[in-house]
Every structure is written in structure tokens, then in C-alpha cells.
Protein backbone atom coordinates (compact mmCIF):
# COMPACT_ATOMS: atom_id res chain seq x y z
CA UNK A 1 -30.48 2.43 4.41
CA UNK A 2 -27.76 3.83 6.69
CA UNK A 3 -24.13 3.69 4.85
CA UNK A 4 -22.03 0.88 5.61
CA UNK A 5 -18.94 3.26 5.40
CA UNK A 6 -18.05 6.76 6.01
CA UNK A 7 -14.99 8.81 4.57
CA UNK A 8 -13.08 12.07 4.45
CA UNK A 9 -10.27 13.93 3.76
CA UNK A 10 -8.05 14.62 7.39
CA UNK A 11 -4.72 15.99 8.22
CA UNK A 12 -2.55 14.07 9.77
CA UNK A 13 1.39 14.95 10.42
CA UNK A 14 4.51 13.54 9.09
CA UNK A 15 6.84 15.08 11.76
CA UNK A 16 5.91 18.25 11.68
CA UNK A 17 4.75 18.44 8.45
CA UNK A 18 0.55 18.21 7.85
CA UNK A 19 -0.47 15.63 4.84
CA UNK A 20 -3.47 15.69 3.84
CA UNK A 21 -4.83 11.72 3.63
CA UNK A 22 -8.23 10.26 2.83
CA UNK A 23 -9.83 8.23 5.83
CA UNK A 24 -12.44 5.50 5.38
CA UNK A 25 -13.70 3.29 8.38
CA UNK A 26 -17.25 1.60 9.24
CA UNK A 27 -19.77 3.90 10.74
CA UNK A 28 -20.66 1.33 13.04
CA UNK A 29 -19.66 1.02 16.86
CA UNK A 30 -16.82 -1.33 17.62
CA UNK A 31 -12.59 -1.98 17.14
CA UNK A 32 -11.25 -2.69 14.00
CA UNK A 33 -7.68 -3.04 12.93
CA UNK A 34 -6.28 -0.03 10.61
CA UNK A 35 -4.91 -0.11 7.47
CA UNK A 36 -2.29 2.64 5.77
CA UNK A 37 -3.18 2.53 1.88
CA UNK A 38 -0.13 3.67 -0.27
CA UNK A 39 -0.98 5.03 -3.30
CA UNK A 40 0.23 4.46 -7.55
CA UNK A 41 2.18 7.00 -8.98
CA UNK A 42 -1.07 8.61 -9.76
CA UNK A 43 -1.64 10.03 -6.74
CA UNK A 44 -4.83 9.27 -4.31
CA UNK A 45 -7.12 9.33 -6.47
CA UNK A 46 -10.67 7.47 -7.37
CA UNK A 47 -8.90 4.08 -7.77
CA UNK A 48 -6.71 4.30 -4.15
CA UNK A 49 -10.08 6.27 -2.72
CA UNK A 50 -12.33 3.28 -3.65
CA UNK A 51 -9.65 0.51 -2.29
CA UNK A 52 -9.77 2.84 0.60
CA UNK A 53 -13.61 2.30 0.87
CA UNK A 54 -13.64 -1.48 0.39
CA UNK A 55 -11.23 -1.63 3.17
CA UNK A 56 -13.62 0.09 5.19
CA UNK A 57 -16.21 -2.12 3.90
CA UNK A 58 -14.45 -4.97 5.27
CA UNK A 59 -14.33 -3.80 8.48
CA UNK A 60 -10.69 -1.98 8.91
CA UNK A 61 -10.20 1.75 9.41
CA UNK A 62 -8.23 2.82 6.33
CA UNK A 63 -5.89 5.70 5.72
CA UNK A 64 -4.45 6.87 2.59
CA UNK A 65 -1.85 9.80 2.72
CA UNK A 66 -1.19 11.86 -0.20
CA UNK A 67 3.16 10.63 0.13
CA UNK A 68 3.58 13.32 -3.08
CA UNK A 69 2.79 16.27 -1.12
CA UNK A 70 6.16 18.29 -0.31
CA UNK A 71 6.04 18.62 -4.12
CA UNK A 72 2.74 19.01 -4.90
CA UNK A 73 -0.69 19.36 -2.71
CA UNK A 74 -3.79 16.79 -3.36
CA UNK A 75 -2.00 15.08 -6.20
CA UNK A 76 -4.86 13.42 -7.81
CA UNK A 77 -4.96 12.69 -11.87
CA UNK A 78 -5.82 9.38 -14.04
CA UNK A 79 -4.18 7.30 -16.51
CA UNK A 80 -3.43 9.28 -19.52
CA UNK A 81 0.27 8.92 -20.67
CA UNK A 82 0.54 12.90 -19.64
CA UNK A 83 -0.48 11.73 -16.27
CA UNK A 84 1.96 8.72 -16.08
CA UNK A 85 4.49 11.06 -17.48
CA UNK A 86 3.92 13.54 -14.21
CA UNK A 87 3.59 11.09 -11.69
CA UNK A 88 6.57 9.15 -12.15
CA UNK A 89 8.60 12.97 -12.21
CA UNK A 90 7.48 13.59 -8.62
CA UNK A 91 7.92 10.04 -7.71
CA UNK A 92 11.53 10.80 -8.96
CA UNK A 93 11.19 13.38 -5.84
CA UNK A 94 10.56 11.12 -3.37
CA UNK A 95 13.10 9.85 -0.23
CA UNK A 96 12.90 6.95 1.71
CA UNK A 97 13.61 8.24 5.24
CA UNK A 98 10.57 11.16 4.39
CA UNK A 99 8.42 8.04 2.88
CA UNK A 100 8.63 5.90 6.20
CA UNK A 101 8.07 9.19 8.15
CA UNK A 102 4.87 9.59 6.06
CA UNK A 103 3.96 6.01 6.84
CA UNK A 104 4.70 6.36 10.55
CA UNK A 105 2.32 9.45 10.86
CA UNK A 106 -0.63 7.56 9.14
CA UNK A 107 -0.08 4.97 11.89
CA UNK A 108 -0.13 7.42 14.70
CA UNK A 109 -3.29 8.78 13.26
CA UNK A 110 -4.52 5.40 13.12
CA UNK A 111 -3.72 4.87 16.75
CA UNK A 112 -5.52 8.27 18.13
CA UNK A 113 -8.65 7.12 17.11
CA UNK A 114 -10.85 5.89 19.30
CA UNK A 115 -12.16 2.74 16.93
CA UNK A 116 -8.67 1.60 16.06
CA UNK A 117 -6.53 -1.39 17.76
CA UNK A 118 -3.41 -0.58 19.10
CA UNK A 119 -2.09 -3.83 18.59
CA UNK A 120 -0.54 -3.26 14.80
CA UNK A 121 -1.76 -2.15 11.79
CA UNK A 122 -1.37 -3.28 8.18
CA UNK A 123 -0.40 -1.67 5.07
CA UNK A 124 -1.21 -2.05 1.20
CA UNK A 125 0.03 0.02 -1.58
CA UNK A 126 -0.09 -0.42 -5.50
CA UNK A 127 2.72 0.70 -8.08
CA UNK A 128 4.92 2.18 -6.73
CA UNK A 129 3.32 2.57 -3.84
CA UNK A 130 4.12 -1.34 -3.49
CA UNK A 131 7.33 -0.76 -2.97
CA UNK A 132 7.04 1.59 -0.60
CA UNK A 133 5.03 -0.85 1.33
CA UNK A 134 7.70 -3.01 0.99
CA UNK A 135 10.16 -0.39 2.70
CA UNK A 136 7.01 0.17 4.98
CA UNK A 137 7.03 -3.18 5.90
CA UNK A 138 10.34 -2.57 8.03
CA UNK A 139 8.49 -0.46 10.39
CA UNK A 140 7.94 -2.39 13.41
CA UNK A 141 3.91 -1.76 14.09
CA UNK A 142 2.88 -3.40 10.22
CA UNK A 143 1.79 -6.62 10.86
CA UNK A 144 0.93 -7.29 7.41
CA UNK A 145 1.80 -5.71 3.92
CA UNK A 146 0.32 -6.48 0.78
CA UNK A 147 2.69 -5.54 -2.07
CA UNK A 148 1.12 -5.19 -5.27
CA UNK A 149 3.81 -5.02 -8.35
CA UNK A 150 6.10 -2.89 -6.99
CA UNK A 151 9.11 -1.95 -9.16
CA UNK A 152 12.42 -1.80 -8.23
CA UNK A 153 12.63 -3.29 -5.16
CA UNK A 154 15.76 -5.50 -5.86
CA UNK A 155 17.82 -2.37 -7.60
CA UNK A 156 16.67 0.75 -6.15
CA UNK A 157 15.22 2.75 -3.15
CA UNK A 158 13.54 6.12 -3.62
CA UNK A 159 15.97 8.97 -3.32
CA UNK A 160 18.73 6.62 -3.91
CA UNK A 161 21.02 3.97 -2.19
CA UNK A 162 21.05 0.57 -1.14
CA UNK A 163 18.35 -0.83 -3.02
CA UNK A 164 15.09 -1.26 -0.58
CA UNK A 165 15.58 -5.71 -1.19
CA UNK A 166 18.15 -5.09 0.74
CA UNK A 167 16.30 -4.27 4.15
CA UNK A 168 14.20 -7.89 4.02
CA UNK A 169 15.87 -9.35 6.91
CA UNK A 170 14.49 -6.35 8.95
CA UNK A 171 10.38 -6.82 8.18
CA UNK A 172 8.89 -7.77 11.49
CA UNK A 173 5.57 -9.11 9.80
CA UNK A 174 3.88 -11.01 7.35
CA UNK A 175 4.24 -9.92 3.72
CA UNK A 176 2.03 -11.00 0.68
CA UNK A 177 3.62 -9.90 -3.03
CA UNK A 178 1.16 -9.67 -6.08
CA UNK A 179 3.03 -9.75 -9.50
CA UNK A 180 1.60 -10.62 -13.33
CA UNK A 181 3.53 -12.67 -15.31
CA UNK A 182 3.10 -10.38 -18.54
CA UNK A 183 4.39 -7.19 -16.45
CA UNK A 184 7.30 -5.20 -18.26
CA UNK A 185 8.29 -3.43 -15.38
CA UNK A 186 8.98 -6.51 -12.81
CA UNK A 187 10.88 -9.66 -14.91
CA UNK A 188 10.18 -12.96 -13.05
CA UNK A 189 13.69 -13.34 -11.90
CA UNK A 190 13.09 -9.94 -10.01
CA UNK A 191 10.38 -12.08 -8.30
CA UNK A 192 12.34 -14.58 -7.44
CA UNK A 193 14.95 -12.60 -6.12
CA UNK A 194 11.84 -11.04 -3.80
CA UNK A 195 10.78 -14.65 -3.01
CA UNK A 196 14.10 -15.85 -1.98
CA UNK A 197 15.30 -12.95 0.43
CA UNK A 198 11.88 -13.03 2.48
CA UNK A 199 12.61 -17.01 2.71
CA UNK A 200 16.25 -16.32 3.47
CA UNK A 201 15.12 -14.10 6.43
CA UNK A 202 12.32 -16.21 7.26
CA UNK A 203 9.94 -13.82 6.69
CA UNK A 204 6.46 -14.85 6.94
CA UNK A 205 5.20 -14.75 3.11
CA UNK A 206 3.53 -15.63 0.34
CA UNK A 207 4.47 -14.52 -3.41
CA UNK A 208 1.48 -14.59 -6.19
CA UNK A 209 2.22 -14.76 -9.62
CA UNK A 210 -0.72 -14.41 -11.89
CA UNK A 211 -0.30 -16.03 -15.12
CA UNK A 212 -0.76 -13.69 -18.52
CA UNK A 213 -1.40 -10.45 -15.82
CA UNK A 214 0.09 -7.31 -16.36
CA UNK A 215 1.43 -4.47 -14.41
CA UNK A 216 -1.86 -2.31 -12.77
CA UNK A 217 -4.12 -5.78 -13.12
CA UNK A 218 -5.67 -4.80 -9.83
CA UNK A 219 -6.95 -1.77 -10.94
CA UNK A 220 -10.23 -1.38 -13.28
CA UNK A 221 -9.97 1.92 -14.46
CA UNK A 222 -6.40 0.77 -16.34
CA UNK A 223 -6.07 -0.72 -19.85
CA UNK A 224 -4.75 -3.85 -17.93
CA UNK A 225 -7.15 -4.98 -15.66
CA UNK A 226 -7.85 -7.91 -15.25
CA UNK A 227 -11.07 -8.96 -13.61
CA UNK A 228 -9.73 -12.50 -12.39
CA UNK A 229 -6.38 -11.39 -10.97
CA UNK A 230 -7.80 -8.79 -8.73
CA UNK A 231 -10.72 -10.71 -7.44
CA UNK A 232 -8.49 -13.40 -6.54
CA UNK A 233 -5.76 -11.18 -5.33
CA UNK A 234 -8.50 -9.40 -2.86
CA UNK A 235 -9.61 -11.97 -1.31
CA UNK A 236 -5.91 -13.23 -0.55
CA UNK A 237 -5.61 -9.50 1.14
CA UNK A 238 -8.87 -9.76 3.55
CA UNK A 239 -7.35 -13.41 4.47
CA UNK A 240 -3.94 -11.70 5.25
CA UNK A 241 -5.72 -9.12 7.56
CA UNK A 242 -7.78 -10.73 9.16
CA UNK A 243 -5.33 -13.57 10.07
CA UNK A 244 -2.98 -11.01 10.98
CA UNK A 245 -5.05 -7.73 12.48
CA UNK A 246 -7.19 -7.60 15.63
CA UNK A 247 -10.45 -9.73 14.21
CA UNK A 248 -13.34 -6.89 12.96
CA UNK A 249 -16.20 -6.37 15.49
């Protein structure tokens, strides 16, 4: 049986820098809506790959740049504390301004492709990679970001400054947040304080707070999965898309 999916590593530009980024879309005919995956501090690797695929599955063209690589190229490890350790120093590297350009060339990938709507794209991203969806989510072609337990939102921005809360009122689209109750990283009053500047800016949104999760519950090759939370929490993502991107074909 033909695969559903096909996938491959492409080079796309972020100004005039190349990134490499990992491209999944249906290997059927048609127009689908496009997605920009944003990956953990892990890099893009099996976990971000196979949300990649699902995507693809679904019936988006999906698109995860490697958003580490002006420090290092292909960044791709696991969860070790070694690898944590790593990750989070080059996230420490990281600049908003060079994030969103990163973001910006995924989308103009996105739109050169034949099979890809024009008409907006969306954007997930896990870690810390939800909160640069979150910053992503100010860029006026995302339609729809799902934000999965991104810390610091409400006290920092990468590379420094206001923190990225602070840029709510300019999100043009329709943002979903994912939190766990049991997460160390993200208290529930940071939650709240997500939850009430989207509905001060009336910001199209809904904020999901899964009871006993932890942070990483989406993802099954962490200690803290949990099966529940991310089964639920996907299906609230393909309802977001598709009630927000071009309808798959």
C-alpha cells in the first residue's frame, strides 16, 4: 500500500540565512493548509519529526525548522539530563527578532509550494518551542497557534526584553494553550495571567488545563507522558486547524 505521507529534510531561508527544516505533507493530489512545527529544546528530533508526520497524516503540509541552527547544525538529541542540560544552553542563544525571521521563512516555504493555501497557515510548537509560537502567533499570516506549555511567556522573551505576554494584543488569530496542572515550570497563576491578556485583547482562545499533567505530557518518549492528556489535547489541535485553515482536500 502506497504511503499516506511523504517527508524530507529541505532548506529553506531565514533572510539570507539557509535552515535546514524537516517537511512532511500527503502524497496525494490536492490543497491543504500548512503548518510551521516549532520544536522542544531538544532540537527536531524523532518526537517533533513524528508530530511532523501526523500533521501530514491529517492532511496539512508541515514544516519543522531546525530554530537552533546559527549555533549548532541539525540539532537533534533525546531526553537524557546531558541533553536537557545542552538544549536549554543554546536556547539561552536564541533572539526573538532571528526566531520570528525563522518562522517567517518556514511560511514562505510553505507558500512556494504548489499544494499549499495561500490563505494562512498555522503553527504548533512544544517547550519552548511553545512560546515561541506564542511570539509566532504575532505574525500576521498564523491563523492558528497551538501552544503547548511554554515557559516564560509572562516574564521573559528570548534574547531578552519585554517579556513576549506582553505582545498579546498584537496576535491576529486564534490561539489554543495546553498546560498540566502538576508542571513545575508554568505555576497556574502564570496561566491565568496567559488566559486573561488573550481575553483582554479579545483574542480568539481557548486555555486547557489538564488536571495531575506535567510539563512534556504530550510527548511519549518523556518520563511524563501522559497518554490521556495528549490524545485529548490532539484532537483539540486538528479541531483548531481545520476550523481555522483552508479545509483538507
Amino acid at each position: 500500500m502506497p504511503s499516506l505521507v511523504r517527508s524530507e529534510t529541505v532548506s529553506i531561508s531565514s533572510g539570507d540565512e539557509p535552515i535546514p527544516a524537516y517537511l512532511a505533507e500527503p502524497s496525494r493530489p490536492g490543497t491543504f493548509g500548512g503548518v510551521v512545527v516549532i520544536q522542544e529544546v531538544f532540537g527536531v528530533n524523532s518526537h517533533i519529526r513524528e508530530v511532523t508526520e501526523r500533521l501530514a497524516a491529517a492532511g496539512y503540509v508541515a514544516l519543522a525548522p531546525h530554530i537552533y541552527h546559527r549555533q549548532v547544525p541539525n540539532f537533534d538529541v533525546g531526553y537524557t539530563e546531558a541533553d536537557l542540560e545542552l538544549g536549554r544552553r543554546y536556547k539561552m542563544g536564541t533572539r526573538a527578532d532571528e526566531l520570528l525571521r525563522d518562522v517567517q521563512g518556514a511560511i514562505a516555504y510553505l507558500y512556494s509550494k504548489d499544494n499549499v493555501s495561500r490563505a494562512g497557515v498555522g503553527c504548533i510548537g512544544f517547550c519552548f518551542g511553545g512560546h515561541v509560537a506564542y511570539l509566532a502567533a504575532t505574525l500576521p499570516e498564523v491563523k492558528a497557534t497551538a501552544s503547548f506549555y511554554g515557559a516564560g511567556i509572562t516574564s521573559t522573551t528570548p534574547g531578552g526584553g519585554e517579556p513576549t505576554l506582553s505582545l498579546t494584543p498584537k496576535i491576529t488569530g486564534t490561539l489554543y494553550g495546553f498546560f498540566g496542572t502538576e508542571d513545575p515550570l508554568i505555576s497556574q497563576t502564570e496561566v491565568d495571567q496567559i488566559e486573561a491578556a488573550l481575553t483582554e485583547s479579545q483574542i480568539p482562545h481557548r486555555i486547557f488545563r489538564y488536571e495531575g499533567a506535567n510539563h512534556g505530557f504530550f510527548c511519549d518518549q518523556r518520563y511524563s507522558y501522559q497518554a490521556e492528556a495528549a490524545k485529548d489535547a490532539w484532537e483539540k489541535v486538528l479541531d483548531l486547524f481545520k476550523s481555522t485553515l483552508i479545509p483538507t482536500t
